[in-house]
Protein backbone atom coordinates (compact mmCIF):
# COMPACT_ATOMS: atom_id res chain seq x y z
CA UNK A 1 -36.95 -49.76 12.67
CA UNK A 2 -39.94 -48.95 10.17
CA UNK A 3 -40.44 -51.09 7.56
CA UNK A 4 -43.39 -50.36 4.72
CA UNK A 5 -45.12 -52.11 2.35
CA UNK A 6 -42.67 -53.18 -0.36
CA UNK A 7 -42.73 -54.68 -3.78
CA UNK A 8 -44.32 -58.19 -4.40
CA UNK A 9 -42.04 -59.59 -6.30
CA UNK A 10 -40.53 -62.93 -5.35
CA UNK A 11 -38.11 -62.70 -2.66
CA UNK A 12 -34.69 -63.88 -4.33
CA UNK A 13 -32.11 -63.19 -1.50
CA UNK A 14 -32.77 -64.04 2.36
CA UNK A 15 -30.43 -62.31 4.91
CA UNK A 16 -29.79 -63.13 8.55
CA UNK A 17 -26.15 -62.12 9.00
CA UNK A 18 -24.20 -60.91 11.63
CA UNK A 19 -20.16 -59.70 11.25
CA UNK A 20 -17.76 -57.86 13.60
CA UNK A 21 -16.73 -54.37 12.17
CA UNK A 22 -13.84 -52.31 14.32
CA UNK A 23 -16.58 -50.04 15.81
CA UNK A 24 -19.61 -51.84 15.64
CA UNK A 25 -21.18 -55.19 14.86
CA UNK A 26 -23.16 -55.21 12.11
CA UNK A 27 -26.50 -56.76 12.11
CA UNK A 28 -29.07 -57.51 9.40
CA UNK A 29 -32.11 -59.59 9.17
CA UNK A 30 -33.98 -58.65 5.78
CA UNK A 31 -35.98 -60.70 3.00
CA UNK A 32 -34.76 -58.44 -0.62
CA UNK A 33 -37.17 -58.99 -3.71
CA UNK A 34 -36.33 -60.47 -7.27
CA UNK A 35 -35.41 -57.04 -8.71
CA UNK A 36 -32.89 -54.04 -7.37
CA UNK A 37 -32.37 -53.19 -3.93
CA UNK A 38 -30.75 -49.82 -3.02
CA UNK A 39 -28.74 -49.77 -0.10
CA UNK A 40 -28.24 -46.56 1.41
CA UNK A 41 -26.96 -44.90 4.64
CA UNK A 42 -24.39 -42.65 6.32
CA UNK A 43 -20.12 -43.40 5.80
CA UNK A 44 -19.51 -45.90 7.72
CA UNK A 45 -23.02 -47.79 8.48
CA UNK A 46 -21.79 -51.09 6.83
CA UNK A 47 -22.92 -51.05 3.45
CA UNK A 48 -19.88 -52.12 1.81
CA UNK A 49 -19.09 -54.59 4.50
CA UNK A 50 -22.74 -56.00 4.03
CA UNK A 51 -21.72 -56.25 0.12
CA UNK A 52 -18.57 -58.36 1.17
CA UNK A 53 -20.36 -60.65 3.65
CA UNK A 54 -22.77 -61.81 1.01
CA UNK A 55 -19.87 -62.44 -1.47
CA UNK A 56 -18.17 -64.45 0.82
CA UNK A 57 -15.06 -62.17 1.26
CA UNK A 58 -15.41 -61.72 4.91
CA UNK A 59 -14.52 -64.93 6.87
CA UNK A 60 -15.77 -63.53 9.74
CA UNK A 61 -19.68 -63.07 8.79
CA UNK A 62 -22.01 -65.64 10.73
CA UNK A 63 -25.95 -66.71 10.49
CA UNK A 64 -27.51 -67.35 7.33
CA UNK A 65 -27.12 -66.06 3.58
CA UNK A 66 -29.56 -67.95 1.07
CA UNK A 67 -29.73 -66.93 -2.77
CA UNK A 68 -32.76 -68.92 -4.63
CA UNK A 69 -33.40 -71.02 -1.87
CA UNK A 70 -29.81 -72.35 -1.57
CA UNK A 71 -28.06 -71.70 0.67
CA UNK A 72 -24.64 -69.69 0.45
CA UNK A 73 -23.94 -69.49 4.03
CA UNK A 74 -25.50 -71.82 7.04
CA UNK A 75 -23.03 -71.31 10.18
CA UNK A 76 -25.54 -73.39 12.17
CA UNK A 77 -24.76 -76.32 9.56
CA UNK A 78 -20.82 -75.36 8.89
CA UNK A 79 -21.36 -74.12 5.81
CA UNK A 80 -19.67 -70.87 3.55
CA UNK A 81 -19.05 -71.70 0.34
CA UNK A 82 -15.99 -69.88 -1.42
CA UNK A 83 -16.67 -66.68 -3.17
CA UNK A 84 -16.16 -68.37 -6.89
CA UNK A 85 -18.83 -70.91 -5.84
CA UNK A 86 -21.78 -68.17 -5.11
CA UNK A 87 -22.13 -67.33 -8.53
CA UNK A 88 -22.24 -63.43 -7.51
CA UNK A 89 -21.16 -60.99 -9.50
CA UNK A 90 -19.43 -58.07 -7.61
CA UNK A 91 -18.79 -54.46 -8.53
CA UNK A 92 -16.26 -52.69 -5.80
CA UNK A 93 -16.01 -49.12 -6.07
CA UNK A 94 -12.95 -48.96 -8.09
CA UNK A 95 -13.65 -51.05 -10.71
CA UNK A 96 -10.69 -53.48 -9.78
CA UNK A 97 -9.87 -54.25 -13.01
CA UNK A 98 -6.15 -55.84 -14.04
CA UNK A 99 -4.03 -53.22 -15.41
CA UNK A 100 -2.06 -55.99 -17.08
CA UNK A 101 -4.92 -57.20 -19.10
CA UNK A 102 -7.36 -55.41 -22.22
CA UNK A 103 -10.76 -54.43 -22.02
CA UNK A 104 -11.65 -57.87 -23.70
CA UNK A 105 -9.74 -59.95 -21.54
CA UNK A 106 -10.89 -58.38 -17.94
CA UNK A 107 -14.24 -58.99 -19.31
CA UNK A 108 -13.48 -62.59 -20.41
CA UNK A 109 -11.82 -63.07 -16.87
CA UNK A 110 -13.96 -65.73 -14.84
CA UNK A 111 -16.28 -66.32 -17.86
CA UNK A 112 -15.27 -69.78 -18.03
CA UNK A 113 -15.02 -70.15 -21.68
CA UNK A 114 -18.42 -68.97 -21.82
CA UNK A 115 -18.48 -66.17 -25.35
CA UNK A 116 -22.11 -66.39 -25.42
CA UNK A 117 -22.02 -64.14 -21.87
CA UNK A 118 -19.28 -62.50 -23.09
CA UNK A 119 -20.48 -61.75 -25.88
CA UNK A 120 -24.13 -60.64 -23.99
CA UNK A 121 -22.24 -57.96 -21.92
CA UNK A 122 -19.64 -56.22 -24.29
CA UNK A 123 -23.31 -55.74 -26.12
CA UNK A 124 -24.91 -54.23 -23.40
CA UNK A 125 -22.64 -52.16 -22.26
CA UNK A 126 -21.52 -50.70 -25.92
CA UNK A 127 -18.15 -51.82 -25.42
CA UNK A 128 -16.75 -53.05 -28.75
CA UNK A 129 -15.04 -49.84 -29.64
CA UNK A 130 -12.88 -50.22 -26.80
CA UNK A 131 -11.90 -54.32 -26.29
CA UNK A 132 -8.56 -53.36 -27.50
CA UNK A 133 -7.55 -50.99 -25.07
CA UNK A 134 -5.44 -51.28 -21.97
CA UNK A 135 -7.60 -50.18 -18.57
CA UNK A 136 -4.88 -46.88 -17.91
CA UNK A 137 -6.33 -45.73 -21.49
CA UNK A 138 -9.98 -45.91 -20.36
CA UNK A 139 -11.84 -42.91 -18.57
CA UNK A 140 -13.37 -43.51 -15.25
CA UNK A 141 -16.91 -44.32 -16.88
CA UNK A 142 -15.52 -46.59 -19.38
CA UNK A 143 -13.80 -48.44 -16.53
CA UNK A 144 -16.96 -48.81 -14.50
CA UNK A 145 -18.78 -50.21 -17.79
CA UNK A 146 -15.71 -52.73 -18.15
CA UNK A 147 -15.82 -53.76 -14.49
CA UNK A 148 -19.76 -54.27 -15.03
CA UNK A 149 -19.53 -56.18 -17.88
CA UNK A 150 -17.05 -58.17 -16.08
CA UNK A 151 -19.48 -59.50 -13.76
CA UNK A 152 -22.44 -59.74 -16.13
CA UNK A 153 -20.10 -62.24 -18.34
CA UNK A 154 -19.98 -64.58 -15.58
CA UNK A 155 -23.80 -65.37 -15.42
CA UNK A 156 -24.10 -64.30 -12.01
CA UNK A 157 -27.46 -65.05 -9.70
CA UNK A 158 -26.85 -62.08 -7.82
CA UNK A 159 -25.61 -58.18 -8.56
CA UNK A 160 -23.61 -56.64 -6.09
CA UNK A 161 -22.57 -52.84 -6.68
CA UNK A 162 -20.63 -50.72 -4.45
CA UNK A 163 -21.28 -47.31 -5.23
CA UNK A 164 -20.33 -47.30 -8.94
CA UNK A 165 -20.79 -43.89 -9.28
CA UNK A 166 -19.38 -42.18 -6.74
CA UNK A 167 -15.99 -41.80 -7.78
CA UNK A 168 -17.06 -39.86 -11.16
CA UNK A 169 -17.47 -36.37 -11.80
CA UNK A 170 -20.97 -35.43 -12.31
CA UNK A 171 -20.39 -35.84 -16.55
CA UNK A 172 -19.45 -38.86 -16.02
CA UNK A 173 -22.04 -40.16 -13.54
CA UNK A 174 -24.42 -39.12 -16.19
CA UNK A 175 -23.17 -41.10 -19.04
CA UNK A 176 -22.71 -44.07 -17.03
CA UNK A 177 -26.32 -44.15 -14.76
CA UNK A 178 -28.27 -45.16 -18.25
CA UNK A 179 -26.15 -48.37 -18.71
CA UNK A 180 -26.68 -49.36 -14.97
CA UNK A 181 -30.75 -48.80 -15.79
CA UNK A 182 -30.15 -50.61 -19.32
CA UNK A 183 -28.75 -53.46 -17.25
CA UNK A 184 -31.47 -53.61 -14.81
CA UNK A 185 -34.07 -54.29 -17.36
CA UNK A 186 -32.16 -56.46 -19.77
CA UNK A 187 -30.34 -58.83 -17.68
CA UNK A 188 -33.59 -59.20 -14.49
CA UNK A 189 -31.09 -59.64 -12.13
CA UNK A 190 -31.34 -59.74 -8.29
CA UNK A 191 -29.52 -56.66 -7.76
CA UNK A 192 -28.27 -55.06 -4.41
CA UNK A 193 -26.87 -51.75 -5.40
CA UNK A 194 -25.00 -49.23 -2.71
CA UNK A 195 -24.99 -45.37 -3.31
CA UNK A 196 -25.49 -42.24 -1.33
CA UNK A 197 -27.78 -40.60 -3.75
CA UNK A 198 -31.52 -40.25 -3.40
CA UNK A 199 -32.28 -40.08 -7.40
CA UNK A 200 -29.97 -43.13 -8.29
CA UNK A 201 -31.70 -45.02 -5.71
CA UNK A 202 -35.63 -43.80 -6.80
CA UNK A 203 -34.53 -45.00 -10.41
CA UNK A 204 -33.18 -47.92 -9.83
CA UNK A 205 -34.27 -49.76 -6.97
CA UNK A 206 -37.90 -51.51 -6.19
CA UNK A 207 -36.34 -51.72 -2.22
CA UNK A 208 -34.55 -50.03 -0.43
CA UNK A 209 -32.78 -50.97 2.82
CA UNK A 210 -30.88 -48.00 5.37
CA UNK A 211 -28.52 -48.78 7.20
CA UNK A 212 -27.04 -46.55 10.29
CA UNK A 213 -24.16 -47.89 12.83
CA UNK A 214 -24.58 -51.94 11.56
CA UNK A 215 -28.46 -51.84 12.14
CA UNK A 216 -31.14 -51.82 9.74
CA UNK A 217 -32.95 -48.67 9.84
CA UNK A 218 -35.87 -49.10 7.33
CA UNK A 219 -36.70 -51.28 4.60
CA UNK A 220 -39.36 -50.62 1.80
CA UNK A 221 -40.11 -48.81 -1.47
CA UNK A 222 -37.61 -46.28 -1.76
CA UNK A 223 -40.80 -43.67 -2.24
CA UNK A 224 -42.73 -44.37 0.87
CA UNK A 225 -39.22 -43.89 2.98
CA UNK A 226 -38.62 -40.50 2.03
CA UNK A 227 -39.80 -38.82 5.48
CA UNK A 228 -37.51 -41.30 7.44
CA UNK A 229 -35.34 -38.95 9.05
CA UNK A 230 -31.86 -40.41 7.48
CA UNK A 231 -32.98 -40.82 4.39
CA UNK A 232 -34.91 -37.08 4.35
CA UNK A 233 -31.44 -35.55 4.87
CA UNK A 234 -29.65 -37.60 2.17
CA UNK A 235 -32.35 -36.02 0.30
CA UNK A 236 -31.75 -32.33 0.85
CA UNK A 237 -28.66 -32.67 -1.85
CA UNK A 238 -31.35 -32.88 -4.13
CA UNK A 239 -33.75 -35.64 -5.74
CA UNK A 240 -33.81 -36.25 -9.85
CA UNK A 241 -36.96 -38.00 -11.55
CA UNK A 242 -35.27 -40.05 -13.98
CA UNK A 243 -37.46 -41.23 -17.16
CA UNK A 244 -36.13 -43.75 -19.69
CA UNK A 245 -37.63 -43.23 -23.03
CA UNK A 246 -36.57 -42.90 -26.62
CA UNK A 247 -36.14 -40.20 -28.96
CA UNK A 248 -39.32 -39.36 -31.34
CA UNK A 249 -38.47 -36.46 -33.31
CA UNK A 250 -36.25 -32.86 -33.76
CA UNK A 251 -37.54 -29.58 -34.69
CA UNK A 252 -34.49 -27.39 -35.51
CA UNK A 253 -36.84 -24.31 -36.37
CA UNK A 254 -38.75 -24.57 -32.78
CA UNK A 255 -35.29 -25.53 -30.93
CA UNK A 256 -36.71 -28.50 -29.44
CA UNK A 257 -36.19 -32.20 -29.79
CA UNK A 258 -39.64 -34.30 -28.67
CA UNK A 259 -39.52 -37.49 -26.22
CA UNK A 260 -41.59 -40.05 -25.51
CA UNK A 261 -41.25 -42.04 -22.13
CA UNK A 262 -41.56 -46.00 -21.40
CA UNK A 263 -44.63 -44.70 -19.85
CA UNK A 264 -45.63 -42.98 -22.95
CA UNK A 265 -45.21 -39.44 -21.76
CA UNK A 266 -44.69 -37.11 -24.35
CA UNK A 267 -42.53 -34.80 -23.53
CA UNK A 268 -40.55 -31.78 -24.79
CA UNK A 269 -36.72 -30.92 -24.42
CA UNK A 270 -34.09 -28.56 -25.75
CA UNK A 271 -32.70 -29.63 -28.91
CA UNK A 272 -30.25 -32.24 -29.00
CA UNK A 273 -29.81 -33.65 -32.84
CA UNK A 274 -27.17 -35.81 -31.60
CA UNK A 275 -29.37 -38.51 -30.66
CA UNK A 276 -30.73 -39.84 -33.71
CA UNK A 277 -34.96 -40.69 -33.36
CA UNK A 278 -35.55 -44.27 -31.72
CA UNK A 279 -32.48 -43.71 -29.53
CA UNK A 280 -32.78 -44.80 -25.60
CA UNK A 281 -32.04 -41.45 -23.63
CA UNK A 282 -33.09 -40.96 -20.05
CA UNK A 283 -34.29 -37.91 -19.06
CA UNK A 284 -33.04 -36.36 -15.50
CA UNK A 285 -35.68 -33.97 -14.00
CA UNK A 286 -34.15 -32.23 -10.43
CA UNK A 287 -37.37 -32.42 -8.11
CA UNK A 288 -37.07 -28.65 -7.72
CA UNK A 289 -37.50 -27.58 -11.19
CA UNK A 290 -41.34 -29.34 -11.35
CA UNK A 291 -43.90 -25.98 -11.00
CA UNK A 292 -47.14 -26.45 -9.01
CA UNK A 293 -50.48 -25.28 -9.95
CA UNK A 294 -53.94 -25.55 -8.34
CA UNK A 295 -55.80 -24.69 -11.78
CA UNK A 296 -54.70 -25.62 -15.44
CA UNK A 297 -51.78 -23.15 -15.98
CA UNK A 298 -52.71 -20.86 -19.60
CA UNK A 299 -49.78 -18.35 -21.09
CA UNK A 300 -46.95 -20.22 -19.80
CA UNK A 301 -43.16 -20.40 -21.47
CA UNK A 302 -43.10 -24.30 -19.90
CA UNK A 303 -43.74 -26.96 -23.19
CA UNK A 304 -44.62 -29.44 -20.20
CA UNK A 305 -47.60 -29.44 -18.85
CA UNK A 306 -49.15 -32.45 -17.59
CA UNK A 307 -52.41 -33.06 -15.06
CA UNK A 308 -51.96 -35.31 -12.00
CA UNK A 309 -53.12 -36.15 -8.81
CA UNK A 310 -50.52 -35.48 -5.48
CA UNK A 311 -50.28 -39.07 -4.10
CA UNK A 312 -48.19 -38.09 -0.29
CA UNK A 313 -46.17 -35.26 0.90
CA UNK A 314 -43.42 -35.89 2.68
CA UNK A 315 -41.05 -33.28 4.93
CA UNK A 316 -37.55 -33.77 3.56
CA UNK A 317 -35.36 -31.13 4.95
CA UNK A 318 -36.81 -27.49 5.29
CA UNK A 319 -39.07 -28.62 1.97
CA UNK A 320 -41.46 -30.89 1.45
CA UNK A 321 -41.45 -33.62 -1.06
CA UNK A 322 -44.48 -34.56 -3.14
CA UNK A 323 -45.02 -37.76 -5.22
CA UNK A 324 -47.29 -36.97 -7.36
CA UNK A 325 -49.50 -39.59 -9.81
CA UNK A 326 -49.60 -38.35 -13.77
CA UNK A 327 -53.26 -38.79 -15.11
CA UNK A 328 -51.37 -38.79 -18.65
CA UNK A 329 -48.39 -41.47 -19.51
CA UNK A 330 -48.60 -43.14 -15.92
CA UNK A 331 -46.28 -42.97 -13.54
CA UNK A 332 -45.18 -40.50 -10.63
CA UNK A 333 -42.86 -37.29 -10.79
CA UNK A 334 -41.44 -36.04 -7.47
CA UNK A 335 -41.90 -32.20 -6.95
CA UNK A 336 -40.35 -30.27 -4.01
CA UNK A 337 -41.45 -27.01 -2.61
CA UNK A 338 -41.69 -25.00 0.48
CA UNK A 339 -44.39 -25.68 3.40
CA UNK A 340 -45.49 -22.16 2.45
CA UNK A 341 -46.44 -22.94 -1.21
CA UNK A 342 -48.09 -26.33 0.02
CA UNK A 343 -50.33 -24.40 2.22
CA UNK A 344 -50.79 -21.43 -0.55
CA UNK A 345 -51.90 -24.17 -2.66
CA UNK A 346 -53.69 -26.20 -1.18
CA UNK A 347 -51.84 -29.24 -1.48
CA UNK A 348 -52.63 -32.33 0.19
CA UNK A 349 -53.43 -36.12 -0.88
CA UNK A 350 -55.93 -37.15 -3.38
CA UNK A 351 -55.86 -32.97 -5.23
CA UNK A 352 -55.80 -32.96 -8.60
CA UNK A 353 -52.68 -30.23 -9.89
CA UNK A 354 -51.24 -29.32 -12.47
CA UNK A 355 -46.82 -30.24 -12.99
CA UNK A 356 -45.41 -27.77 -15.31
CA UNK A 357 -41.87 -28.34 -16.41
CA UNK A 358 -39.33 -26.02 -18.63
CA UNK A 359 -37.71 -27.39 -21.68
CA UNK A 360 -34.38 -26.47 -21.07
CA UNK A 361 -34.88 -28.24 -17.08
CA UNK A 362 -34.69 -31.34 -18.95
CA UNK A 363 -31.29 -32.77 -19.01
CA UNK A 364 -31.19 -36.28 -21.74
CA UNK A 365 -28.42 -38.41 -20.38
């Protein structure tokens, strides 16, 4: 297993579990940080299983599960408490709402009484337009944004998602991914999330554990993992920098509508006067679309030009993966191309390039 250095953040959730699956047993021993853990791996590794262990909904799960320093499950000492006693809220891939009840009423479900939570999470999640509404009336994003509001209502200590997007169509992925990253940062909840895409997981996670056949693979930041092997092909579907930000300004005359990153990166997109200025949008970048120079690029069509400095390249597939550190606006942008243009360029740690990025590469979700 190769574990890297990880986030500093408190550790919230301590794991030494072991649970009988039909093929394997799976078996995890793993200290997860204060923040958002991705949890990634091939069909079938035990990722959902490891979600239902920690919620207590599989009897069979033995060793240790402690959340804040209590503990949620002690086999030594005899002790599982019930699911409704760990205070976890849980996401399954379905949503899993009741068909019988409306929008308001799932979401009120297991609250307690409490309409101050309630209240908190219909907020969040934009969801007041549709309270109303029976779940058969909803689309698939809306009921994902239900069944997470669900589980933010009940105060949980503890965010479990089981791949909440993989059941949508790629339009709806993309109206529903900025509510999970709005939830992140509102609510500061230990989070362990489960999907099989490499973007979601760079966006939204601090950790990252990989599973394969019940066994942890690798644990770290989800960054410095991108040459392990599993996680490298994962990758090959493609990787998206996602930015949250908020709208600054429109120019109909020049076409182009003007965005400024939390990281205060100015950047240029294709017009979109549908978001009013001071809106949240995120901004999806595919890895692929970045352009590398080894000199300060003049003459180009590309609005986005920024200077950085290539932190690591990593092989992922038949590319190679670059994180690369913006001088301008902080943060990192990942930029794929091919051994060949690496070794045209120059490319290695600690060069200074140059990341140039088309307007109309930009998506805003």
């Amino acid at each position: 297993m190769r574990v890297t250095a990880g986030t500093e953040s408190p550790m919230a959730l301590e794991l030494d579990l072991e649970l009988p699956l039909a093929r394997f047993t799976l078996r995890l021993r793993a200290s997860l940080p204060a923040d958002v853990t991705a949890v990634m791996g091939p069909s079938g590794a035990g990722k959902t299983s490891l979600l239902e262990a920690i919620a207590g909904l599989r009897r069979r799960a033995r060793g240790r599960v402690v959340l804040e320093g209590e503990p949620l499950l002690d086999s030594a000492r005899g002790l599982s408490l019930a699911p409704e006693r760990r205070r976890v809220g849980y996401v399954p891939q379905d949503a899993g709402l009741f068909p019988h009840l409306t929008v308001i009423d799932n979401v009120r479900f297991g609250a307690r009484g409490d309409a101050a939570s309630v209240d908190a999470a219909v907020d969040t999640l934009e969801l007041r337009p549709l309270l109303g509404r029976m779940p058969r009336a909803l689309s698939g994003g809306e009921r994902q944004r239900v069944a997470l509001a669900r589980a933010l209502a009940t105060r949980p200590r503890l965010l479990l998602l089981d791949e909440p997007l993989a059941a949508l169509d790629v339009e709806l992925r993309d109206r529903v991914l900025p509510w999970l990253l709005r939830v992140r940062s509102t609510w500061s909840l230990p989070c362990l999330y489960v999907t099989h895409n490499v973007g979601e997981a760079l966006a939204a996670a601090a950790h990252l554990l990989l599973l394969g056949e019940g066994r942890l693979e690798a644990a770290g930041d989800p960054r410095s993992l991108l040459a392990v092997p599993a996680l490298a092909r994962e990758a090959q579907a493609g990787i998206e920098n996602l930015l949250p930000g908020l709208v600054v300004s429109h120019d109909a005359p020049a076409g182009v509508t003007r965005v400024r990153t939390d990281g205060g990166l100015e950047v240029t997109v294709a017009l979109d006067e549908e978001r009013p200025p001071g809106s949240g949008v995120t901004l999806a970048v595919r890895a692929e679309d970045v352009l590398v120079a080894a000199v300060e690029p003049v003459g180009l069509s590309a609005r986005n030009v920024y200077a950085a400095t290539v932190a690591s390249g990593e092989r992922t597939g038949s590319d190679v993966t670059l994180r690369c550190t913006l001088h301008r606006g902080g943060g990192e942008l990942l930029v794929r191309i091919t051994p060949a243009a690496v070794a045209a360029l120059g490319v290695e740690p600690g060069r200074p390039v140059w990341l140039a990025v088309k307007s109309h590469s930009i998506r805003l979700l």
